[in-house]
Protein backbone atom coordinates (compact mmCIF):
# COMPACT_ATOMS: atom_id res chain seq x y z
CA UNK A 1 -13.34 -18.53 78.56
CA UNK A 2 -12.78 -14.63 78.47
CA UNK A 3 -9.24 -15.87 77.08
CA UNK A 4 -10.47 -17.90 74.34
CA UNK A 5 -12.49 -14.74 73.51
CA UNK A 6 -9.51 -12.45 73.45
CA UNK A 7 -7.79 -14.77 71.28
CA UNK A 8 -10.13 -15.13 68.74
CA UNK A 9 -10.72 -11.47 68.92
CA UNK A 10 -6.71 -10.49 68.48
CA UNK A 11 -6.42 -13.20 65.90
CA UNK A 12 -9.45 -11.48 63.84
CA UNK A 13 -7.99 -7.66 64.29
CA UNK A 14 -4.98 -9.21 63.36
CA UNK A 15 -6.38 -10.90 59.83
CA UNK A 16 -8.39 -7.45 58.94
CA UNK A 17 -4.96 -5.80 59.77
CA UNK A 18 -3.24 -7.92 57.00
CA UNK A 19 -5.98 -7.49 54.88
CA UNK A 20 -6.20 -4.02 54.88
CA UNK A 21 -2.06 -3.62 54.84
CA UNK A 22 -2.53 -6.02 51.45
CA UNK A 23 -5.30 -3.99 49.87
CA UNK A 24 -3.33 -0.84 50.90
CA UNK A 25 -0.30 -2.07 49.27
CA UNK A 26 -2.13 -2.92 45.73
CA UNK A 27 -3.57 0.44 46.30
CA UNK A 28 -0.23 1.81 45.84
CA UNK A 29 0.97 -0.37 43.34
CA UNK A 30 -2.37 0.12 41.45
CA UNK A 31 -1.52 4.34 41.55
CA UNK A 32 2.36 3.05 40.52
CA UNK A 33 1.29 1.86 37.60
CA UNK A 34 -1.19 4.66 36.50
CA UNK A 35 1.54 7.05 37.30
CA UNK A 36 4.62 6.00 36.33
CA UNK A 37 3.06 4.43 33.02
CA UNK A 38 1.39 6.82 31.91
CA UNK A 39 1.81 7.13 28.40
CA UNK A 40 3.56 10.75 27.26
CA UNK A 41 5.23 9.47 24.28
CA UNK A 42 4.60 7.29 21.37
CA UNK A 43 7.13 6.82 18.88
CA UNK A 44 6.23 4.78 15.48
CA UNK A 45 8.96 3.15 13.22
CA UNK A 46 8.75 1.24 9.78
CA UNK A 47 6.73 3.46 7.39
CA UNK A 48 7.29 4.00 3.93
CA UNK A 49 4.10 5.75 2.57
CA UNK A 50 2.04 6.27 5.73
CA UNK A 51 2.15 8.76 8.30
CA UNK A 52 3.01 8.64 11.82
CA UNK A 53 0.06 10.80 12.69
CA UNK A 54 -2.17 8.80 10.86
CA UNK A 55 -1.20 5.18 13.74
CA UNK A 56 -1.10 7.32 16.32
CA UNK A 57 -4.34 8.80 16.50
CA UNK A 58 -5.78 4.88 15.58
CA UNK A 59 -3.86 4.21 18.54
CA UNK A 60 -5.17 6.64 20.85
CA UNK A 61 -8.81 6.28 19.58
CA UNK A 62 -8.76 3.30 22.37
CA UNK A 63 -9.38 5.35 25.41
CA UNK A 64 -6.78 2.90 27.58
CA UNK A 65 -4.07 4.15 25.80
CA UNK A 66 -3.22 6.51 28.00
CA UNK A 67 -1.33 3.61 29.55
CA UNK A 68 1.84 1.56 28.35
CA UNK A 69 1.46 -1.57 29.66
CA UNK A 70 -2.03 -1.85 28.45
CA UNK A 71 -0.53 -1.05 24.84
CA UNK A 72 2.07 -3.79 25.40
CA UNK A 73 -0.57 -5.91 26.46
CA UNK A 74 -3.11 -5.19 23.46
CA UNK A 75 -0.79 -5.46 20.61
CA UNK A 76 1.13 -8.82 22.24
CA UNK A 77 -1.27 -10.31 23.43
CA UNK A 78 -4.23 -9.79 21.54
CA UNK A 79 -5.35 -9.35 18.00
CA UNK A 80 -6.68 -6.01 17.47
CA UNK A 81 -8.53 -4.95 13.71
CA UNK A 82 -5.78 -3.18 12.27
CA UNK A 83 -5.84 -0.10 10.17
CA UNK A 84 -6.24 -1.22 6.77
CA UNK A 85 -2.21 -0.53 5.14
CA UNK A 86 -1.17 -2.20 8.12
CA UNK A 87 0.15 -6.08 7.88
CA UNK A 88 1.71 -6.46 11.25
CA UNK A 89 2.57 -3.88 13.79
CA UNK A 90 4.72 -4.38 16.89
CA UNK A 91 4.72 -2.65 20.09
CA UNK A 92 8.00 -1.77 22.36
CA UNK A 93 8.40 -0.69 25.89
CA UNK A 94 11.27 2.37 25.40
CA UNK A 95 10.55 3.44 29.07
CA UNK A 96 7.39 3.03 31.61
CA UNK A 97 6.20 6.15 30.13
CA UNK A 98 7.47 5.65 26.45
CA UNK A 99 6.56 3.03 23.60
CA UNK A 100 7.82 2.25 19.97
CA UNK A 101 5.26 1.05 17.81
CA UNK A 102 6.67 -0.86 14.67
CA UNK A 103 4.87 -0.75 11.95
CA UNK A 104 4.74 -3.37 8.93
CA UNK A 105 2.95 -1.92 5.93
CA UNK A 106 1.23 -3.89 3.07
CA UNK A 107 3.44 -3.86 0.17
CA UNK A 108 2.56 -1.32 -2.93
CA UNK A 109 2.59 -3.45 -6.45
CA UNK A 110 1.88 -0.35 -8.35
CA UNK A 111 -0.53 3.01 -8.61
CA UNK A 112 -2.84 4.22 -11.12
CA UNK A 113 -3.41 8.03 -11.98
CA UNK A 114 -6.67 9.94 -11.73
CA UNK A 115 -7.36 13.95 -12.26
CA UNK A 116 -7.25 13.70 -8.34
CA UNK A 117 -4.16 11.90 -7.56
CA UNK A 118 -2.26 8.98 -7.37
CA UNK A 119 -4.21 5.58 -6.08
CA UNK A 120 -1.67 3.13 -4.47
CA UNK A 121 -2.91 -0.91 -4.22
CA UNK A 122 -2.06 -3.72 -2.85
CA UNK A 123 -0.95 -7.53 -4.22
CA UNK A 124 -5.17 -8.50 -3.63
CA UNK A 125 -6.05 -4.65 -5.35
CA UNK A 126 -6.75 -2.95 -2.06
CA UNK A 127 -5.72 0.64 -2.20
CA UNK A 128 -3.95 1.66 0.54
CA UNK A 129 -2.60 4.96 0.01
CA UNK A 130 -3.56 7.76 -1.93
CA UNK A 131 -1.63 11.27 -2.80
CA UNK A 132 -0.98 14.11 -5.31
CA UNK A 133 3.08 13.06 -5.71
CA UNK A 134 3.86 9.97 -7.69
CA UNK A 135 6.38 7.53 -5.54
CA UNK A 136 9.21 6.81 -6.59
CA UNK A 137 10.44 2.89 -7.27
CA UNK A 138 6.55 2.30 -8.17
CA UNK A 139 5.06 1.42 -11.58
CA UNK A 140 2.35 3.25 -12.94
CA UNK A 141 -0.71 1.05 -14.16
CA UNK A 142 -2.08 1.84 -17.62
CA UNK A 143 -4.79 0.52 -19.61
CA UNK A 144 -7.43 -0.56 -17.05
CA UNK A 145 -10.59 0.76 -17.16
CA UNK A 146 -11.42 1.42 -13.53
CA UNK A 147 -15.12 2.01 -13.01
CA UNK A 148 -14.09 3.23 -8.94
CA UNK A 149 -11.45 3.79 -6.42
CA UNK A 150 -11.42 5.09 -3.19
CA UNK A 151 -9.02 4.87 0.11
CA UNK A 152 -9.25 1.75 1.55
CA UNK A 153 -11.56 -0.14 -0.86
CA UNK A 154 -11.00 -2.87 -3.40
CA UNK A 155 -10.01 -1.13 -6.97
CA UNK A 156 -12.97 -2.21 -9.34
CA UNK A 157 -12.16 -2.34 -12.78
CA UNK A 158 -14.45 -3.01 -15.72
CA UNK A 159 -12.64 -5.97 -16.87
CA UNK A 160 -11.79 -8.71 -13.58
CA UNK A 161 -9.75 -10.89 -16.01
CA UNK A 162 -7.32 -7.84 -17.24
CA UNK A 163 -7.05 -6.67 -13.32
CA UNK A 164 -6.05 -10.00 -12.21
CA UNK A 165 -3.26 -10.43 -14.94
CA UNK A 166 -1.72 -7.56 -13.55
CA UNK A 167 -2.10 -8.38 -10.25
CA UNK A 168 -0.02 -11.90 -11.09
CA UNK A 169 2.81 -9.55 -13.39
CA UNK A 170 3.52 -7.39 -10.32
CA UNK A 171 3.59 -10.28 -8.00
CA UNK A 172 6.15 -12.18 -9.86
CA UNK A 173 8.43 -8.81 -10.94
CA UNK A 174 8.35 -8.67 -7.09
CA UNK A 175 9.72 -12.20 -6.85
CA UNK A 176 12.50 -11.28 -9.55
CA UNK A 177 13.35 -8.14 -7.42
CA UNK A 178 11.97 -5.80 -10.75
CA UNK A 179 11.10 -2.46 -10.62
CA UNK A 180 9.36 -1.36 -14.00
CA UNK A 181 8.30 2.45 -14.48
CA UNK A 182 5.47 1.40 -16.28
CA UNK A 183 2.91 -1.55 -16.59
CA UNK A 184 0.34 -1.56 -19.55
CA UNK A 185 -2.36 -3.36 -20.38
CA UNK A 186 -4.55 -3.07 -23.94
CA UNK A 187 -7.46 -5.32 -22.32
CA UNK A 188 -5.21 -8.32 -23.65
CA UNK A 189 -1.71 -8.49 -23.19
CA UNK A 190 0.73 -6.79 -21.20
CA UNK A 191 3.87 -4.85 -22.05
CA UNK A 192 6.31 -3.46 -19.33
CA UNK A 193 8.69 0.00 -19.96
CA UNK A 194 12.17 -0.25 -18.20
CA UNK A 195 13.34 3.32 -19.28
CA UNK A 196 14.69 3.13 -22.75
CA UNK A 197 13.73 -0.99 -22.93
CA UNK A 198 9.66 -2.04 -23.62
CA UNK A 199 9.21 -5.41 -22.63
CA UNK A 200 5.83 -7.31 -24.71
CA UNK A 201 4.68 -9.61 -22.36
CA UNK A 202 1.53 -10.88 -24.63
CA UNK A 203 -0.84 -12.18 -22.69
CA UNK A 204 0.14 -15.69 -21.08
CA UNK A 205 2.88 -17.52 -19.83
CA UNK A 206 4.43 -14.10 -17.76
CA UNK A 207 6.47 -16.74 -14.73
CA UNK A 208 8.25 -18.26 -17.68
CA UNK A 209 9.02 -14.77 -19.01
CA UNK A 210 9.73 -12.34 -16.33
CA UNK A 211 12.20 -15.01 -14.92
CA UNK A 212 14.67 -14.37 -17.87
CA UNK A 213 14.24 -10.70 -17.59
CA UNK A 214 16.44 -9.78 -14.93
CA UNK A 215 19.81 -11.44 -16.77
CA UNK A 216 18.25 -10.36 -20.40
CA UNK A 217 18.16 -6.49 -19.03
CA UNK A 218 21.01 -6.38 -17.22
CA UNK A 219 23.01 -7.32 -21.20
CA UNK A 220 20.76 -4.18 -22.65
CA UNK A 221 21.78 -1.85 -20.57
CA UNK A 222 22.18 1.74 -21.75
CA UNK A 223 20.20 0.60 -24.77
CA UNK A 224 16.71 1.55 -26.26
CA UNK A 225 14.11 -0.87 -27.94
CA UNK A 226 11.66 -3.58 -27.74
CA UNK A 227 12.21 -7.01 -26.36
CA UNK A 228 9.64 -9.12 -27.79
CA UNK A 229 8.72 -12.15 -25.73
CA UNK A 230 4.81 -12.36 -26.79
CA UNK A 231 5.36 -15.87 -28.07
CA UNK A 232 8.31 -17.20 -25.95
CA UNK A 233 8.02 -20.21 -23.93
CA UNK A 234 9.91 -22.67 -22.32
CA UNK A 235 11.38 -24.31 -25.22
CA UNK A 236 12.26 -21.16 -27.08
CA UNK A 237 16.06 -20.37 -27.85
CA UNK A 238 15.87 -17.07 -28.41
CA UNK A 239 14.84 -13.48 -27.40
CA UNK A 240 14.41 -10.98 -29.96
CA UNK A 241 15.35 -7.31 -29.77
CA UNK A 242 14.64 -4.39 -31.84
CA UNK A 243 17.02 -1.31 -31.43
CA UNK A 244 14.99 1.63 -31.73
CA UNK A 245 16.30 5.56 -32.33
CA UNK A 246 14.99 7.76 -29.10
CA UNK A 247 14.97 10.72 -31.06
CA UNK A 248 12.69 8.98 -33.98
CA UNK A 249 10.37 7.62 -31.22
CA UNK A 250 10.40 10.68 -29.03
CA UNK A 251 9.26 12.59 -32.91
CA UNK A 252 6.70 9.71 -33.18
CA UNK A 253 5.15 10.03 -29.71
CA UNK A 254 4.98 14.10 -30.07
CA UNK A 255 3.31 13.50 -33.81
CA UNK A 256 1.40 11.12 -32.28
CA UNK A 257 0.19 13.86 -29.34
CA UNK A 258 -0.38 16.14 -31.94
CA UNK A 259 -2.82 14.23 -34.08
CA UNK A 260 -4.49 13.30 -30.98
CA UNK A 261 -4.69 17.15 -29.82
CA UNK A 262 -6.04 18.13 -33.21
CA UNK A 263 -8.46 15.65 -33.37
CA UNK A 264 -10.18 16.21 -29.94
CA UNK A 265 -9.93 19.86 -31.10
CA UNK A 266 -12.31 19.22 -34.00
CA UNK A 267 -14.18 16.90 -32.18
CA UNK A 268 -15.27 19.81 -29.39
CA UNK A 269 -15.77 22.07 -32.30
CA UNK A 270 -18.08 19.90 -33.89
CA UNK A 271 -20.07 19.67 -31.33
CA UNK A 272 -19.81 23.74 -30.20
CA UNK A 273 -21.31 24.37 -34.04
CA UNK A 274 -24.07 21.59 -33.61
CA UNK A 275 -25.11 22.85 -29.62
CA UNK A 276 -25.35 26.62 -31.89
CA UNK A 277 -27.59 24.95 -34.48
CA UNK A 278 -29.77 23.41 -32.04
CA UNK A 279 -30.26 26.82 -30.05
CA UNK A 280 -30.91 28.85 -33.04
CA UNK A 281 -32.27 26.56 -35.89
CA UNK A 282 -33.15 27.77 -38.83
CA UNK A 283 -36.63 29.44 -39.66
């Protein structure tokens, strides 16, 4: 009997032995892992108009950062809101201590100017960047009336219809590989301005149009004028061209400036002599 006690009694020292060597063990694995993965460095890769700053403080807003496996885990395995120019971001192990985060921006279609900066949007009109430097390689977007933009937000414009034209244009110049320095829109149709070459769009039928342009510009190359394709479809035949003289346009657009400058000049001093009148009528 006192045997069968003794057993029992080694066999149960024995099991709280192995359980406390087991829970001693993940103990020190648990510490392992905290240690030796503790993150010290983040590296990120793969931006074009972003900061690195900018991910990695949305990165280390998550107070579990502060460990790499978790990041690997996070951005693997789960699907975390991402910051708003972000389409897909990737995350590396470089060492236990070290990860690379790859970043996948949305693309830019083009940017329009403001007394503030430079507003940057996406292919759905999101704008996703915003500076005081144009980039290069984008088009500038003329014409729309924009009633508000702000960082992050959906441009809104006064006229939907004119936006979403645009929005198609820079879609399909993307398709054709196209980089235009200028996009402008007069509420109807749309003309594009390849350096020395203005493209008129008009104001339909752009897949059928832009498709021709990359061959058509490539042939005008080192030349100046206007490429009229308002009305051409996909029966026409024909493109026509119009060779224009840069120094005779360059004298039109300063004449142009001029008249413009003189007229808002008479304009304020019309109204400086009627705000005098009103403040000191006459008895």
């Amino acid at each position: 009997m006192e045997g069968e006690k003794r057993r029992i009694k080694g066999k149960i020292v024995r099991q709280i032995y192995a359980v406390l060597i087991i829970l001693l063990g993940l103990l020190i694995l648990g510490m392992s892992v905290v240690i030796l993965f503790h993150t010290k460095e983040i590296e990120v890769g793969g931006l074009e108009y972003a900061s690195d700053t900018e991910v990695i403080e949305w990165v280390k807003q998550d107070e579990m950062s502060a460990n790499t496996l978790y990041l690997l885990w996070k951005y693997r395995m789960q699907k975390p809101e991402l910051l708003p120019f972000i389409d897909e971001i990737k995350v590396t192990l470089k060492s236990p201590w070290s990860v690379k985060i790859n970043v996948t921006e949305k693309k830019i279609v083009g940017y329009i100017a403001a007394e503030e900066g430079y507003y940057y949007f996406d292919k759905e009109g999101l704008v996703v960047f915003q500076n005081e430097v144009p980039l290069e390689a984008v088009p500038c977007i003329e014409g729309m009336e924009v009633e508000e933009k702000k960082l992050y937000h959906q441009l809104k414009t006064a006229d939907n219809k004119v936006f979403a034209h645009i929005l198609d244009v820079t879609q399909l110049l993307k398709k054709e590989e196209l980089k235009p320095d200028r996009i402008l829109s007069d509420g109807k149709n749309v003309t594009l301005y390849f350096s020395a070459i203005c493209v008129e769009l008009g104001s339909e039928g752009y897949a059928n149009k832009i498709v021709q342009l990359p061959a058509v510009l490539e042939k005008l190359e080192g030349q100046t004028g206007v490429l009229q394709m308002k009305y051409y479809n996909a029966d026409s035949k024909y493109i026509s061209f119009r060779r224009t003289d840069p120094e005779a346009e360059a004298a039109k657009a300063e004449a142009e400036a001029a008249a413009e400058a003189a007229r808002q000049e008479a304009e304020n001093q019309e109204e400086g002599e009627a705000r005098i009148h009103r403040t000191n009528p006459l008895p």
